[in-house]
C-alpha atoms as a PDB file:
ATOM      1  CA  UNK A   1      88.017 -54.138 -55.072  1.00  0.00           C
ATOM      2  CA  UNK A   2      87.509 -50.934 -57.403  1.00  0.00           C
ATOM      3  CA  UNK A   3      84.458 -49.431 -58.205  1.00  0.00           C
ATOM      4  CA  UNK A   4      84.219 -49.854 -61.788  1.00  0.00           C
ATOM      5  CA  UNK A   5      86.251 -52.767 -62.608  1.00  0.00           C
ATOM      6  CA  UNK A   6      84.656 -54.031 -65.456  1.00  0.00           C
ATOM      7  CA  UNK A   7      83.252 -51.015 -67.174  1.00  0.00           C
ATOM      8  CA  UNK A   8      85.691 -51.123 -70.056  1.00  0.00           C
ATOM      9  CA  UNK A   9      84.703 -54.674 -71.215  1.00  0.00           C
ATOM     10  CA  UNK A  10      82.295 -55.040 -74.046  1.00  0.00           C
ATOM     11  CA  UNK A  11      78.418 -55.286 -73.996  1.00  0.00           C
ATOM     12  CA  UNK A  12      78.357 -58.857 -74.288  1.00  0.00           C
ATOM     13  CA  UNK A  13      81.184 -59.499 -71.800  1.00  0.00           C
ATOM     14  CA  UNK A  14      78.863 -56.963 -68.986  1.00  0.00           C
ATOM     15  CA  UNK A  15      75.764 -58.957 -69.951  1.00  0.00           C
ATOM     16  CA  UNK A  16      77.356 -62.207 -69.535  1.00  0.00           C
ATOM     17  CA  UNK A  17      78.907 -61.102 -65.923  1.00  0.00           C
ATOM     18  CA  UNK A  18      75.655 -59.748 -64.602  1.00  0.00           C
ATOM     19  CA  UNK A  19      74.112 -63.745 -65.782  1.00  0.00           C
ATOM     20  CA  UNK A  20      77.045 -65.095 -63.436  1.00  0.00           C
ATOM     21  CA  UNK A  21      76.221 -62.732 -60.772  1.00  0.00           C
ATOM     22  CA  UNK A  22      72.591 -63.897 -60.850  1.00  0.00           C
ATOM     23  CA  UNK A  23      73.722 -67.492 -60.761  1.00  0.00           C
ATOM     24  CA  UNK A  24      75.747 -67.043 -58.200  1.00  0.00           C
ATOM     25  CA  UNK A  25      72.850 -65.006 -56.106  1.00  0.00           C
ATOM     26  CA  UNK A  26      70.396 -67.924 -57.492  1.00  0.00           C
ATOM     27  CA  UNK A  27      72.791 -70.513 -55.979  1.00  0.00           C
ATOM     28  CA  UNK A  28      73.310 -68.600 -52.694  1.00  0.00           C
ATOM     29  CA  UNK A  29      69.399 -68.300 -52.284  1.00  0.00           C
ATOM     30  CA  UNK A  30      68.783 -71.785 -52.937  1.00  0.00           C
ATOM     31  CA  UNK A  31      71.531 -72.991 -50.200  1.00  0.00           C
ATOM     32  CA  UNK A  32      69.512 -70.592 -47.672  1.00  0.00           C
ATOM     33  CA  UNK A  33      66.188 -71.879 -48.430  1.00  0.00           C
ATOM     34  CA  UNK A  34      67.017 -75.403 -48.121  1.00  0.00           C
ATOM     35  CA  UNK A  35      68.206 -74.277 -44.817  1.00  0.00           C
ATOM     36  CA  UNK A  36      65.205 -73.045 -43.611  1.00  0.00           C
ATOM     37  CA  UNK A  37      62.625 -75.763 -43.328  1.00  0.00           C
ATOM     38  CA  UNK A  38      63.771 -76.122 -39.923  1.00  0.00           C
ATOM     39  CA  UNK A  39      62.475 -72.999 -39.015  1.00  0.00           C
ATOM     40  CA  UNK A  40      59.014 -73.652 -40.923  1.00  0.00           C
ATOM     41  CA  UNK A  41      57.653 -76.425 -39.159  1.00  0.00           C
ATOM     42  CA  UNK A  42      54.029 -75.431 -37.954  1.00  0.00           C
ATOM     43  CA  UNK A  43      53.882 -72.358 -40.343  1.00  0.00           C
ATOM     44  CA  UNK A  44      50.746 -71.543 -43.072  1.00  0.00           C
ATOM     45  CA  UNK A  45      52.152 -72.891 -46.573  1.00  0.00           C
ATOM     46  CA  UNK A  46      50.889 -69.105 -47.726  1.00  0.00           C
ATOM     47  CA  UNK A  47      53.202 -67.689 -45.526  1.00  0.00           C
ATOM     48  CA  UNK A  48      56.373 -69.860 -46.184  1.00  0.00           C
ATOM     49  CA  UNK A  49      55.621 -69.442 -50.048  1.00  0.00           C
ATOM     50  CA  UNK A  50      55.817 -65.378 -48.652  1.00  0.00           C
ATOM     51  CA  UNK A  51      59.354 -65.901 -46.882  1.00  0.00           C
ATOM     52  CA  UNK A  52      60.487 -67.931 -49.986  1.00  0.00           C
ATOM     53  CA  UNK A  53      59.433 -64.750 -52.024  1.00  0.00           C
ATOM     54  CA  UNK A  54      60.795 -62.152 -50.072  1.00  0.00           C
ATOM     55  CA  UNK A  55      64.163 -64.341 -49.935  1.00  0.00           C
ATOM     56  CA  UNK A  56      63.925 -64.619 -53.780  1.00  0.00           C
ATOM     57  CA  UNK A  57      63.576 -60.652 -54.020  1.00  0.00           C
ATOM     58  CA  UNK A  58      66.674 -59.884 -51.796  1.00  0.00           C
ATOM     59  CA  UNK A  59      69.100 -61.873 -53.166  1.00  0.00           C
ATOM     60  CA  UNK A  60      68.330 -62.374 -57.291  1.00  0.00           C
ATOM     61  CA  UNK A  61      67.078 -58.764 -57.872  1.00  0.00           C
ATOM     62  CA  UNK A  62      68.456 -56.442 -55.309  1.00  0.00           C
ATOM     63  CA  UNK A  63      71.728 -57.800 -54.288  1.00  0.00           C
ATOM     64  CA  UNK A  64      72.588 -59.174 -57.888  1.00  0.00           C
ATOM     65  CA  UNK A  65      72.092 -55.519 -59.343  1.00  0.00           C
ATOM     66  CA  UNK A  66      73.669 -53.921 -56.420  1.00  0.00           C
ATOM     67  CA  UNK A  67      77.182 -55.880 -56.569  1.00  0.00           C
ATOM     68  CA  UNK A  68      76.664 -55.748 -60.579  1.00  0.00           C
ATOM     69  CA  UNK A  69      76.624 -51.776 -60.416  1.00  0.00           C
ATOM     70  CA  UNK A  70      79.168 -51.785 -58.456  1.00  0.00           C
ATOM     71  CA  UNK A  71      81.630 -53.781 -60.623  1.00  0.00           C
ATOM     72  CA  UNK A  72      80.093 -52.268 -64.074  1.00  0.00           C
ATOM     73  CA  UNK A  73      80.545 -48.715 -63.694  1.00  0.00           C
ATOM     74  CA  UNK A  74      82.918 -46.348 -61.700  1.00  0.00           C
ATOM     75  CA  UNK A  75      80.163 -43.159 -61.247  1.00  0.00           C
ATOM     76  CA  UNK A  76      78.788 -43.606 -57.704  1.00  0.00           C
ATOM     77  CA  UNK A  77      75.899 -45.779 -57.090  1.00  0.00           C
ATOM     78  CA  UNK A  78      73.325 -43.125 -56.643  1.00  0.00           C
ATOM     79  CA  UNK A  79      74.221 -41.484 -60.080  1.00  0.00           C
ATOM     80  CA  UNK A  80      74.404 -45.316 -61.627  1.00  0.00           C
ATOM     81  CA  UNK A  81      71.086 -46.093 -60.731  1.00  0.00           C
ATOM     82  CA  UNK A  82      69.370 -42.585 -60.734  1.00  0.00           C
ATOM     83  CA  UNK A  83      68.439 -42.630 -56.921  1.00  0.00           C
ATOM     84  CA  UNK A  84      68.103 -38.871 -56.943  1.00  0.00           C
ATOM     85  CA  UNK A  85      64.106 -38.260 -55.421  1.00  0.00           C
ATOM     86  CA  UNK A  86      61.760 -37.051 -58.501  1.00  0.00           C
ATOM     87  CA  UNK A  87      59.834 -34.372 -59.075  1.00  0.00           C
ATOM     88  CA  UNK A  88      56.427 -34.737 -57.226  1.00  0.00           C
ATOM     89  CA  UNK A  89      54.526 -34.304 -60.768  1.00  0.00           C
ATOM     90  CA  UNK A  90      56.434 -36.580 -62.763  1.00  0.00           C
ATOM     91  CA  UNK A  91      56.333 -39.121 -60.376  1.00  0.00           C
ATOM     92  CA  UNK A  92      52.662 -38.211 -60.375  1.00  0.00           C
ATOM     93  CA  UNK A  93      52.701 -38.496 -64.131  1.00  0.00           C
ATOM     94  CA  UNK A  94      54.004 -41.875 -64.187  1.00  0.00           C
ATOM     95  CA  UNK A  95      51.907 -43.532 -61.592  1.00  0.00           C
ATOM     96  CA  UNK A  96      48.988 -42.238 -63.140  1.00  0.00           C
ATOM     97  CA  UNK A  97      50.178 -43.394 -67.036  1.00  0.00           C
ATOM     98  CA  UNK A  98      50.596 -47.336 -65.293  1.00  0.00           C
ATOM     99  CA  UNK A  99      47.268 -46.992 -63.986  1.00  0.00           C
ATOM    100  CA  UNK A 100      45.655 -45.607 -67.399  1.00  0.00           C
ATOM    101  CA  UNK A 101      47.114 -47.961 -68.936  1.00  0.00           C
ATOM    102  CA  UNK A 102      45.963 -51.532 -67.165  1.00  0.00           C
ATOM    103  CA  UNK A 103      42.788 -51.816 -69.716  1.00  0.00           C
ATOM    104  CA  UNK A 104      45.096 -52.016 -72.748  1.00  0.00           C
ATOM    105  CA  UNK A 105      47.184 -54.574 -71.252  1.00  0.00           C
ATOM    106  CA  UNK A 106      44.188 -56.627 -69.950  1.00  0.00           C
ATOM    107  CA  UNK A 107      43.236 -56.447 -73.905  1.00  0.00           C
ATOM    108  CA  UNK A 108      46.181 -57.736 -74.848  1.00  0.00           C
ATOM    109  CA  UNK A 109      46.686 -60.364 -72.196  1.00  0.00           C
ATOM    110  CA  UNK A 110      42.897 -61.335 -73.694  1.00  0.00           C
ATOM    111  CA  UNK A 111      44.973 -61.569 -77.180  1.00  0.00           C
ATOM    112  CA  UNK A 112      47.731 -62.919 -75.892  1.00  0.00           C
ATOM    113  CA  UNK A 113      45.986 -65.734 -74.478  1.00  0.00           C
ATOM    114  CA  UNK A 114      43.966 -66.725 -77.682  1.00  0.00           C
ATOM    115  CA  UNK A 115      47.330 -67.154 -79.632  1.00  0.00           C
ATOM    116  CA  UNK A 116      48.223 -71.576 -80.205  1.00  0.00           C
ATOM    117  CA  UNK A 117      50.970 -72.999 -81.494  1.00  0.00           C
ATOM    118  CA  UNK A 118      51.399 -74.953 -84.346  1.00  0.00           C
ATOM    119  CA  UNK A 119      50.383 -78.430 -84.378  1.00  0.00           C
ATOM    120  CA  UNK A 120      53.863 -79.586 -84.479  1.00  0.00           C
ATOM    121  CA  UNK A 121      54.645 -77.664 -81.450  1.00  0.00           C
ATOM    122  CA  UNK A 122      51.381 -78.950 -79.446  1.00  0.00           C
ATOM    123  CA  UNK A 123      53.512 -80.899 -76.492  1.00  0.00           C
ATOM    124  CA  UNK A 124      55.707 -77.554 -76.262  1.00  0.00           C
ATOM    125  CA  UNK A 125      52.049 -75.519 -75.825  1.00  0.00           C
ATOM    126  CA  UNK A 126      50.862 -78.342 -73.157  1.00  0.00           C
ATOM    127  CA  UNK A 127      53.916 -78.035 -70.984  1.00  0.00           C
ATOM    128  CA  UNK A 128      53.544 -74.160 -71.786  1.00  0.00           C
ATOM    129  CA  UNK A 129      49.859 -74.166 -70.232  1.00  0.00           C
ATOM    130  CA  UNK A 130      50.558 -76.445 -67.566  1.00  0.00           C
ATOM    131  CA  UNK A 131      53.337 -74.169 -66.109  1.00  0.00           C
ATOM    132  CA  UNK A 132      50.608 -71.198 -66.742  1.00  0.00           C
ATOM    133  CA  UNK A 133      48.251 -73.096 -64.682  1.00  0.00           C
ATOM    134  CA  UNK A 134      50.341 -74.097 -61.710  1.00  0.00           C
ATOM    135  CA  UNK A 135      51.822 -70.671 -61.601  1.00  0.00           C
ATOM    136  CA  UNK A 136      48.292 -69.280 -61.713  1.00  0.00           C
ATOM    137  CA  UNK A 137      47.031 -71.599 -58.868  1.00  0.00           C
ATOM    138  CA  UNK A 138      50.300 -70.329 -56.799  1.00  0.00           C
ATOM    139  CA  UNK A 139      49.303 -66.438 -57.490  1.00  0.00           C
ATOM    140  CA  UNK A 140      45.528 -67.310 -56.348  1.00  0.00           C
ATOM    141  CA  UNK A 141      46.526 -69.413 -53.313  1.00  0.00           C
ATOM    142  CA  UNK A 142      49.032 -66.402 -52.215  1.00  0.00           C
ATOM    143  CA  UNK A 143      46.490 -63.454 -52.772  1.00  0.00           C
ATOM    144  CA  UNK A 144      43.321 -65.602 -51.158  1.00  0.00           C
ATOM    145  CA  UNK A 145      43.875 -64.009 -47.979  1.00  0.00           C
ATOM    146  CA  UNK A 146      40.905 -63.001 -44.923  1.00  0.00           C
ATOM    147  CA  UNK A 147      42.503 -60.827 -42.774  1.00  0.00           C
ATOM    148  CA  UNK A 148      44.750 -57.482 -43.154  1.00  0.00           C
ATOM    149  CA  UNK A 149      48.011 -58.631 -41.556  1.00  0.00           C
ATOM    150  CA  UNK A 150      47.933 -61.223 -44.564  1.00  0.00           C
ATOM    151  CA  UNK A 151      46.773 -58.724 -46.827  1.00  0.00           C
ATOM    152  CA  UNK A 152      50.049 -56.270 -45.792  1.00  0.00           C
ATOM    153  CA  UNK A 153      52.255 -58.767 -46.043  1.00  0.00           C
ATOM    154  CA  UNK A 154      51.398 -59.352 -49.629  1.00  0.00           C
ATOM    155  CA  UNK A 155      51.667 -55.514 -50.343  1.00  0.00           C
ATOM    156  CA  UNK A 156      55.163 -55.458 -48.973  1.00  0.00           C
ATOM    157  CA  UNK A 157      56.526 -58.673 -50.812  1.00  0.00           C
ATOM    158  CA  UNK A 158      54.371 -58.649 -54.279  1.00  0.00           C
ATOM    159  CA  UNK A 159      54.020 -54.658 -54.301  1.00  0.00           C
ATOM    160  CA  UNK A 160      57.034 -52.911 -52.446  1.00  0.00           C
ATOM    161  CA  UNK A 161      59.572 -55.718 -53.238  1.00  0.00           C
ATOM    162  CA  UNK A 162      58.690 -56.740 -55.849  1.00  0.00           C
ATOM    163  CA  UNK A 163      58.714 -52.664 -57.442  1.00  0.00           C
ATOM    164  CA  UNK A 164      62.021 -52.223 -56.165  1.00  0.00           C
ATOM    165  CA  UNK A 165      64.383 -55.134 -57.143  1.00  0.00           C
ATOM    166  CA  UNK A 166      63.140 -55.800 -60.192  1.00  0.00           C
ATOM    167  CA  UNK A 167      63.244 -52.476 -61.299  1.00  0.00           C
ATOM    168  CA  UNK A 168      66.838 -52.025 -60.067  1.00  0.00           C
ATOM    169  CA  UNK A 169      67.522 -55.485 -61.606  1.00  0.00           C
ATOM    170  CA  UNK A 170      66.312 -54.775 -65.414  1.00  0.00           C
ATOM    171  CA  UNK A 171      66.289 -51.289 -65.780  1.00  0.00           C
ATOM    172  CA  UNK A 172      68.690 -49.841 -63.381  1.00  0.00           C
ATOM    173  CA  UNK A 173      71.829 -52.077 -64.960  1.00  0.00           C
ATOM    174  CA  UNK A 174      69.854 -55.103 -67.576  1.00  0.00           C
ATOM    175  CA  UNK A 175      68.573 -52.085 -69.014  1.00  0.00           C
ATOM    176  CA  UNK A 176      71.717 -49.837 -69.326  1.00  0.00           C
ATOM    177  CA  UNK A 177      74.136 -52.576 -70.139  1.00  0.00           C
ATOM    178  CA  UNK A 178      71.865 -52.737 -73.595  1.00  0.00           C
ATOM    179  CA  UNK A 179      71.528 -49.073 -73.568  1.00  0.00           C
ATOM    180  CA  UNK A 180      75.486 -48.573 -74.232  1.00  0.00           C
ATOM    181  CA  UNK A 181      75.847 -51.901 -76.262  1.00  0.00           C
ATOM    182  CA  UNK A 182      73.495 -50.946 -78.976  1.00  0.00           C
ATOM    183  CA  UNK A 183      73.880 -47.135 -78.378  1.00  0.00           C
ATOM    184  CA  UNK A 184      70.026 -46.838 -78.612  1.00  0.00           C
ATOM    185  CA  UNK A 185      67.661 -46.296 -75.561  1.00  0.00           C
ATOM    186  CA  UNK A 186      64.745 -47.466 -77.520  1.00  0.00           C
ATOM    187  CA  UNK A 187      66.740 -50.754 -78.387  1.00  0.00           C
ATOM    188  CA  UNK A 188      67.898 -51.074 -75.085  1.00  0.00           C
ATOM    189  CA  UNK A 189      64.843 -50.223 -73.206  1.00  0.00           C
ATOM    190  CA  UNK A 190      62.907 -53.274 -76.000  1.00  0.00           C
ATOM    191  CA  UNK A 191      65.513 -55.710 -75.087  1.00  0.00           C
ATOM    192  CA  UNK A 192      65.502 -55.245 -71.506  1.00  0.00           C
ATOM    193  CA  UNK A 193      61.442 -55.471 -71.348  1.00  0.00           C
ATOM    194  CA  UNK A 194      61.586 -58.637 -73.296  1.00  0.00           C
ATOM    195  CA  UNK A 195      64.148 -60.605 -70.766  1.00  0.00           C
ATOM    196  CA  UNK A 196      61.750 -59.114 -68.383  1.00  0.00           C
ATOM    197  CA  UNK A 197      58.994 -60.556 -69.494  1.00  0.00           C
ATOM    198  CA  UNK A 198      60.452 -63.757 -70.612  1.00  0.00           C
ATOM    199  CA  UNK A 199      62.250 -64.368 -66.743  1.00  0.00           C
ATOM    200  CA  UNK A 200      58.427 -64.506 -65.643  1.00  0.00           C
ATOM    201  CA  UNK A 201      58.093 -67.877 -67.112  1.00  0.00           C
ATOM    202  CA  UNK A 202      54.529 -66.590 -67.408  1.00  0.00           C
ATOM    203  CA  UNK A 203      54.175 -67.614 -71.505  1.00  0.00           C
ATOM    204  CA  UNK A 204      50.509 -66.404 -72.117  1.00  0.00           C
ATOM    205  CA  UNK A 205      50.958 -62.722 -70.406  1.00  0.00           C
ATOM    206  CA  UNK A 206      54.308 -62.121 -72.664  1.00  0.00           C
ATOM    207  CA  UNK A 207      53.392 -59.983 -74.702  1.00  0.00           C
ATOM    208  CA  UNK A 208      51.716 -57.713 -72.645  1.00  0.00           C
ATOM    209  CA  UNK A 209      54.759 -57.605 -69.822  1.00  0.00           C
ATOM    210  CA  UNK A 210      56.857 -57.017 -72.626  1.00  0.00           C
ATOM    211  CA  UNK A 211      54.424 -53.875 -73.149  1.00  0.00           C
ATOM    212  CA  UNK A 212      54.437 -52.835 -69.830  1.00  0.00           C
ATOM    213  CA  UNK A 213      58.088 -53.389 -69.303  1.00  0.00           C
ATOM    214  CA  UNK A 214      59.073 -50.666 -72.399  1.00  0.00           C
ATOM    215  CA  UNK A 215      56.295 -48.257 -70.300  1.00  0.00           C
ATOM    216  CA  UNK A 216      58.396 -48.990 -67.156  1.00  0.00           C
ATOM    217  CA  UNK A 217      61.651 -48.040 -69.100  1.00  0.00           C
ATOM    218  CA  UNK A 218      60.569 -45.430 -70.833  1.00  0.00           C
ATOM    219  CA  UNK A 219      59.691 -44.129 -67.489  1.00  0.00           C
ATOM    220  CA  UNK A 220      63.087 -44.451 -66.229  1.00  0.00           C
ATOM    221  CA  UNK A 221      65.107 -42.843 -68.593  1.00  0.00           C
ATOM    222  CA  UNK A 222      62.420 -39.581 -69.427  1.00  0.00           C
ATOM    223  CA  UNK A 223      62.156 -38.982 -65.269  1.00  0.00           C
ATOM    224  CA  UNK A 224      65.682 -39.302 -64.740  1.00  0.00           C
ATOM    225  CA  UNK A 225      64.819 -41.212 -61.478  1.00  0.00           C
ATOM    226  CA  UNK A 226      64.863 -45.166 -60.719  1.00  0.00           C
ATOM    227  CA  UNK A 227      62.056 -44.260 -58.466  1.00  0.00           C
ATOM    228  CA  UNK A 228      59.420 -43.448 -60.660  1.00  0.00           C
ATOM    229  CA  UNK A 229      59.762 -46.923 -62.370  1.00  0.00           C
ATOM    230  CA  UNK A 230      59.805 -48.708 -59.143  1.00  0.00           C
ATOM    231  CA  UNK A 231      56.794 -46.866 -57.546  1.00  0.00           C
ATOM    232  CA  UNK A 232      54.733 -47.166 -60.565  1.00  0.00           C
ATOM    233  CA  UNK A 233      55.885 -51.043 -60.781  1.00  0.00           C
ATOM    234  CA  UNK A 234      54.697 -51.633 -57.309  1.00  0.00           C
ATOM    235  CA  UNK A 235      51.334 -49.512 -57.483  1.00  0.00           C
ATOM    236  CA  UNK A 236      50.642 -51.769 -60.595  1.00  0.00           C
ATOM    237  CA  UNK A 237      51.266 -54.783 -58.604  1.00  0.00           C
ATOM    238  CA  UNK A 238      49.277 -53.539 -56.005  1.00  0.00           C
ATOM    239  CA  UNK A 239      46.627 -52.494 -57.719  1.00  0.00           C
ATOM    240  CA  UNK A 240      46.444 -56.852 -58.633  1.00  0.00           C
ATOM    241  CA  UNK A 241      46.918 -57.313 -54.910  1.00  0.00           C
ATOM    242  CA  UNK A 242      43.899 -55.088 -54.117  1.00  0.00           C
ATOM    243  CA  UNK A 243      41.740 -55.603 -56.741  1.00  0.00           C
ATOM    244  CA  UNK A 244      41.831 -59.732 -57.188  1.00  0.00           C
ATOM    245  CA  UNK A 245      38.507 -60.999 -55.784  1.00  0.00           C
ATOM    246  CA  UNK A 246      39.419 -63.397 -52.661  1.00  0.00           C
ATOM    247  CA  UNK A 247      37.891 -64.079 -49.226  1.00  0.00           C
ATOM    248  CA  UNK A 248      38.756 -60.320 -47.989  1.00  0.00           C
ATOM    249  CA  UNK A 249      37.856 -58.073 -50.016  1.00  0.00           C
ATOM    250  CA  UNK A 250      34.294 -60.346 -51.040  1.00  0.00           C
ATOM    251  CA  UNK A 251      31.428 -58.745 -51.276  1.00  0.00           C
ATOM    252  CA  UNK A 252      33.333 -55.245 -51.736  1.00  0.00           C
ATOM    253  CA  UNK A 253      31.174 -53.379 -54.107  1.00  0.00           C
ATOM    254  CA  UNK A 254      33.833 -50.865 -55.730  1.00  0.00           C
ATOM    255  CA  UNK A 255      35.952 -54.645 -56.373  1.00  0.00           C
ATOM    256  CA  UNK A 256      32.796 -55.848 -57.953  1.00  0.00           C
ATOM    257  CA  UNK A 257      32.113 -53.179 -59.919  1.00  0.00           C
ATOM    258  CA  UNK A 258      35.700 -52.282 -61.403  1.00  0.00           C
ATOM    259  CA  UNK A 259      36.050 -55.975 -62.168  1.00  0.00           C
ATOM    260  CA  UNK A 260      33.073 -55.626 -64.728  1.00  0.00           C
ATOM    261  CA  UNK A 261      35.061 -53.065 -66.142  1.00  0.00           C
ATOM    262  CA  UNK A 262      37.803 -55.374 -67.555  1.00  0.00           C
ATOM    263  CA  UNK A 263      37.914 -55.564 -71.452  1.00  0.00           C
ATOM    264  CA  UNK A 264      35.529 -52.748 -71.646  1.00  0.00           C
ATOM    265  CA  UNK A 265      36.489 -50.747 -74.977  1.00  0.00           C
ATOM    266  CA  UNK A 266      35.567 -47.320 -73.740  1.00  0.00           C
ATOM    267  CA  UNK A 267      37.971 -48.189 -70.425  1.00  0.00           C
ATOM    268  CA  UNK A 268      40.366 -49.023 -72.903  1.00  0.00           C
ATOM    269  CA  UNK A 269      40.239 -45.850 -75.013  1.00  0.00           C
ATOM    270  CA  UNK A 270      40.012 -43.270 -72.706  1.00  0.00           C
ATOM    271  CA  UNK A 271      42.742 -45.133 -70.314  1.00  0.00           C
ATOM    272  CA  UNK A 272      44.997 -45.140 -73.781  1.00  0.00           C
ATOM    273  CA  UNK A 273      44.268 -41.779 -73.971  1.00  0.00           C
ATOM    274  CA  UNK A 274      45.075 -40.474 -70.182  1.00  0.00           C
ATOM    275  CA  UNK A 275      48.287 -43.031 -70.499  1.00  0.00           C
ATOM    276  CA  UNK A 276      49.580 -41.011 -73.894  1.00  0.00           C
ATOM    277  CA  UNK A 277      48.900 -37.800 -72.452  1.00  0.00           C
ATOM    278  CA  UNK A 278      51.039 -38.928 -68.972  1.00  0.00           C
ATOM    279  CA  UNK A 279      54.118 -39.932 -71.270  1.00  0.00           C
ATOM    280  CA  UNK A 280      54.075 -36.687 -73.278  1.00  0.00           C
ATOM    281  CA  UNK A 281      53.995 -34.950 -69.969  1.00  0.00           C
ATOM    282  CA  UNK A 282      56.957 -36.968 -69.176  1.00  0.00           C
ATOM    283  CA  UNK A 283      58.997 -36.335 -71.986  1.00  0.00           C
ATOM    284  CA  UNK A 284      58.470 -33.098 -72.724  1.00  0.00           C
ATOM    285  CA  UNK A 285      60.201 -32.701 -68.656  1.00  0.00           C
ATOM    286  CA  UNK A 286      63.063 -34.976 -70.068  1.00  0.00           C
ATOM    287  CA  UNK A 287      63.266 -33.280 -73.600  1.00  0.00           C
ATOM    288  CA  UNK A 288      63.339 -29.812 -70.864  1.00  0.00           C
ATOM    289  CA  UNK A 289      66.004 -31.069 -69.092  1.00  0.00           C
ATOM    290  CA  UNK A 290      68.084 -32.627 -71.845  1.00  0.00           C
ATOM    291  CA  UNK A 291      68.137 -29.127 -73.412  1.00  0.00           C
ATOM    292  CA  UNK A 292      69.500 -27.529 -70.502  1.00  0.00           C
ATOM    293  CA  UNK A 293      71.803 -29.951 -69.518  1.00  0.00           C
ATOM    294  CA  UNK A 294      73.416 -29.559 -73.550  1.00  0.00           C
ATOM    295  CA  UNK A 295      73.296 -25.429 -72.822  1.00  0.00           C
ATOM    296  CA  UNK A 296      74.983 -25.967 -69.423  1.00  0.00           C
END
């Protein structure tokens, strides 16, 4: 099959193939887990939920982007998806603007959280906060480890795998599909970061994945590099790893102490502050290298 096949077809007709291609993958990744069982009999229910993870990962958001880049555009896959390596400070730069930046979206998620429905709508809010509640006792029953092989495995799946295909997934193609449909990166990057946030099912932290999904974008197309996106995704998602109290890190007094830190208003400022001064950094590199690229 040629490289490119479909890259003539309209936005609409690209987004709607890349939704088959992740029904397909969905469908294909279903068949295989209800295959596996077999192999699960006498194994911690932490540590099937894991495999069932790291299955989800390969197969909805790294081969679905990989066979949809392939079919979408005709340029190679390393100049589709940006794979070139980053400068060491702008990679820098955009670890250290997702870092700055996690007391904002705490504040928000505080915000977000507050917000009801109307009356009307109170059976749509119910089933809305029972899904946030099972999906929350899932995320505390996988991160309650007590012992560092546990503790790894959750940095590889929730952190490293996590950072990669869903980074490759909505802003290495979601995000570029938009990107060429609406000719704007700022509409593209807004409408990729809200199907990002909205595929998380998670309906009282929208908002502020939303936020944190433009940040990721933004990222991407200033560093010219899918890898500063996905290592700043997974250091984020690490950093929740690390950070969540749980029998192994209790009793950890740097844990302790940053927790009390959460919602704090002077975190929040000067973290907004660091985080603005990251992104100029950034741009003013991509504004740099637009420039030269136009002179060249």
């Amino acid at each position: 099959m040629k490289k490119g096949l479909f890259e003539k077809i309209g936005g609409f007709a690209q987004l709607s193939l890349l939704a088959l291609l992740f029904l397909f993958c969905a469908i294909l990744c279903i068949t295989i887990l209800k295959l596996l069982p077999q192999f699960f009999s006498g194994m911690a229910e932490t540590d099937i939920l894991r495999i069932t993870l790291l299955i989800q990962d390969l197969f909805l958001f790294i081969l679905t982007p990989l066979i949809a880049q392939f079919l979408l555009w005709e340029e190679s896959t390393s100049m589709t998806l940006q794979l070139r390596i980053p400068h060491f400070s702008i990679l820098l730069w955009g670890v250290i603007a997702i870092i700055s930046i996690i007391p904002l979206i705490d504040q928000l998620n505080s915000w977000n959280q507050s917000i009801h429905l109307p009356e009307f709508m109170s059976s749509i809010e119910k089933w809305m906060i029972d899904s946030e509640k099972a999906a929350e006792d899932t995320t505390k029953q996988l991160l309650n480890v007590n012992n560092w092989s546990d503790f790894l495995k959750n940095i590889l799946i929730i952190a490293v795998m996590a950072g990669v295909g869903e980074e490759l997934l909505f802003r290495g193609v979601l995000q570029k599909i938009f990107i060429n449909w609406t000719q704007s990166i700022h509409w593209g990057i807004l409408l990729a970061a809200i199907i990002f946030s909205t595929i998380h099912f998670q309906f009282f932290g929208f908002f502020p994945r939303v936020v944190l999904g433009m940040i990721l974008g933004y990222l991407y197309i200033w560093s010219r590099s899918i890898w500063v996106p996905v290592i700043s995704h997974a250091m984020n998602n690490a950093l929740t790893v690390i950070f969540t109290p749980n029998t192994f890190n209790k009793g950890n007094h740097l844990i302790e102490t940053i927790s009390k830190t959460q919602n704090n208003i002077w975190y929040t400022l000067g973290g907004s502050i660091l985080f603005a001064f990251s992104m100029w950094k950034i741009w003013t590199y991509y504004r740099r290298e637009t420039e030269l690229s136009i002179e060249s």
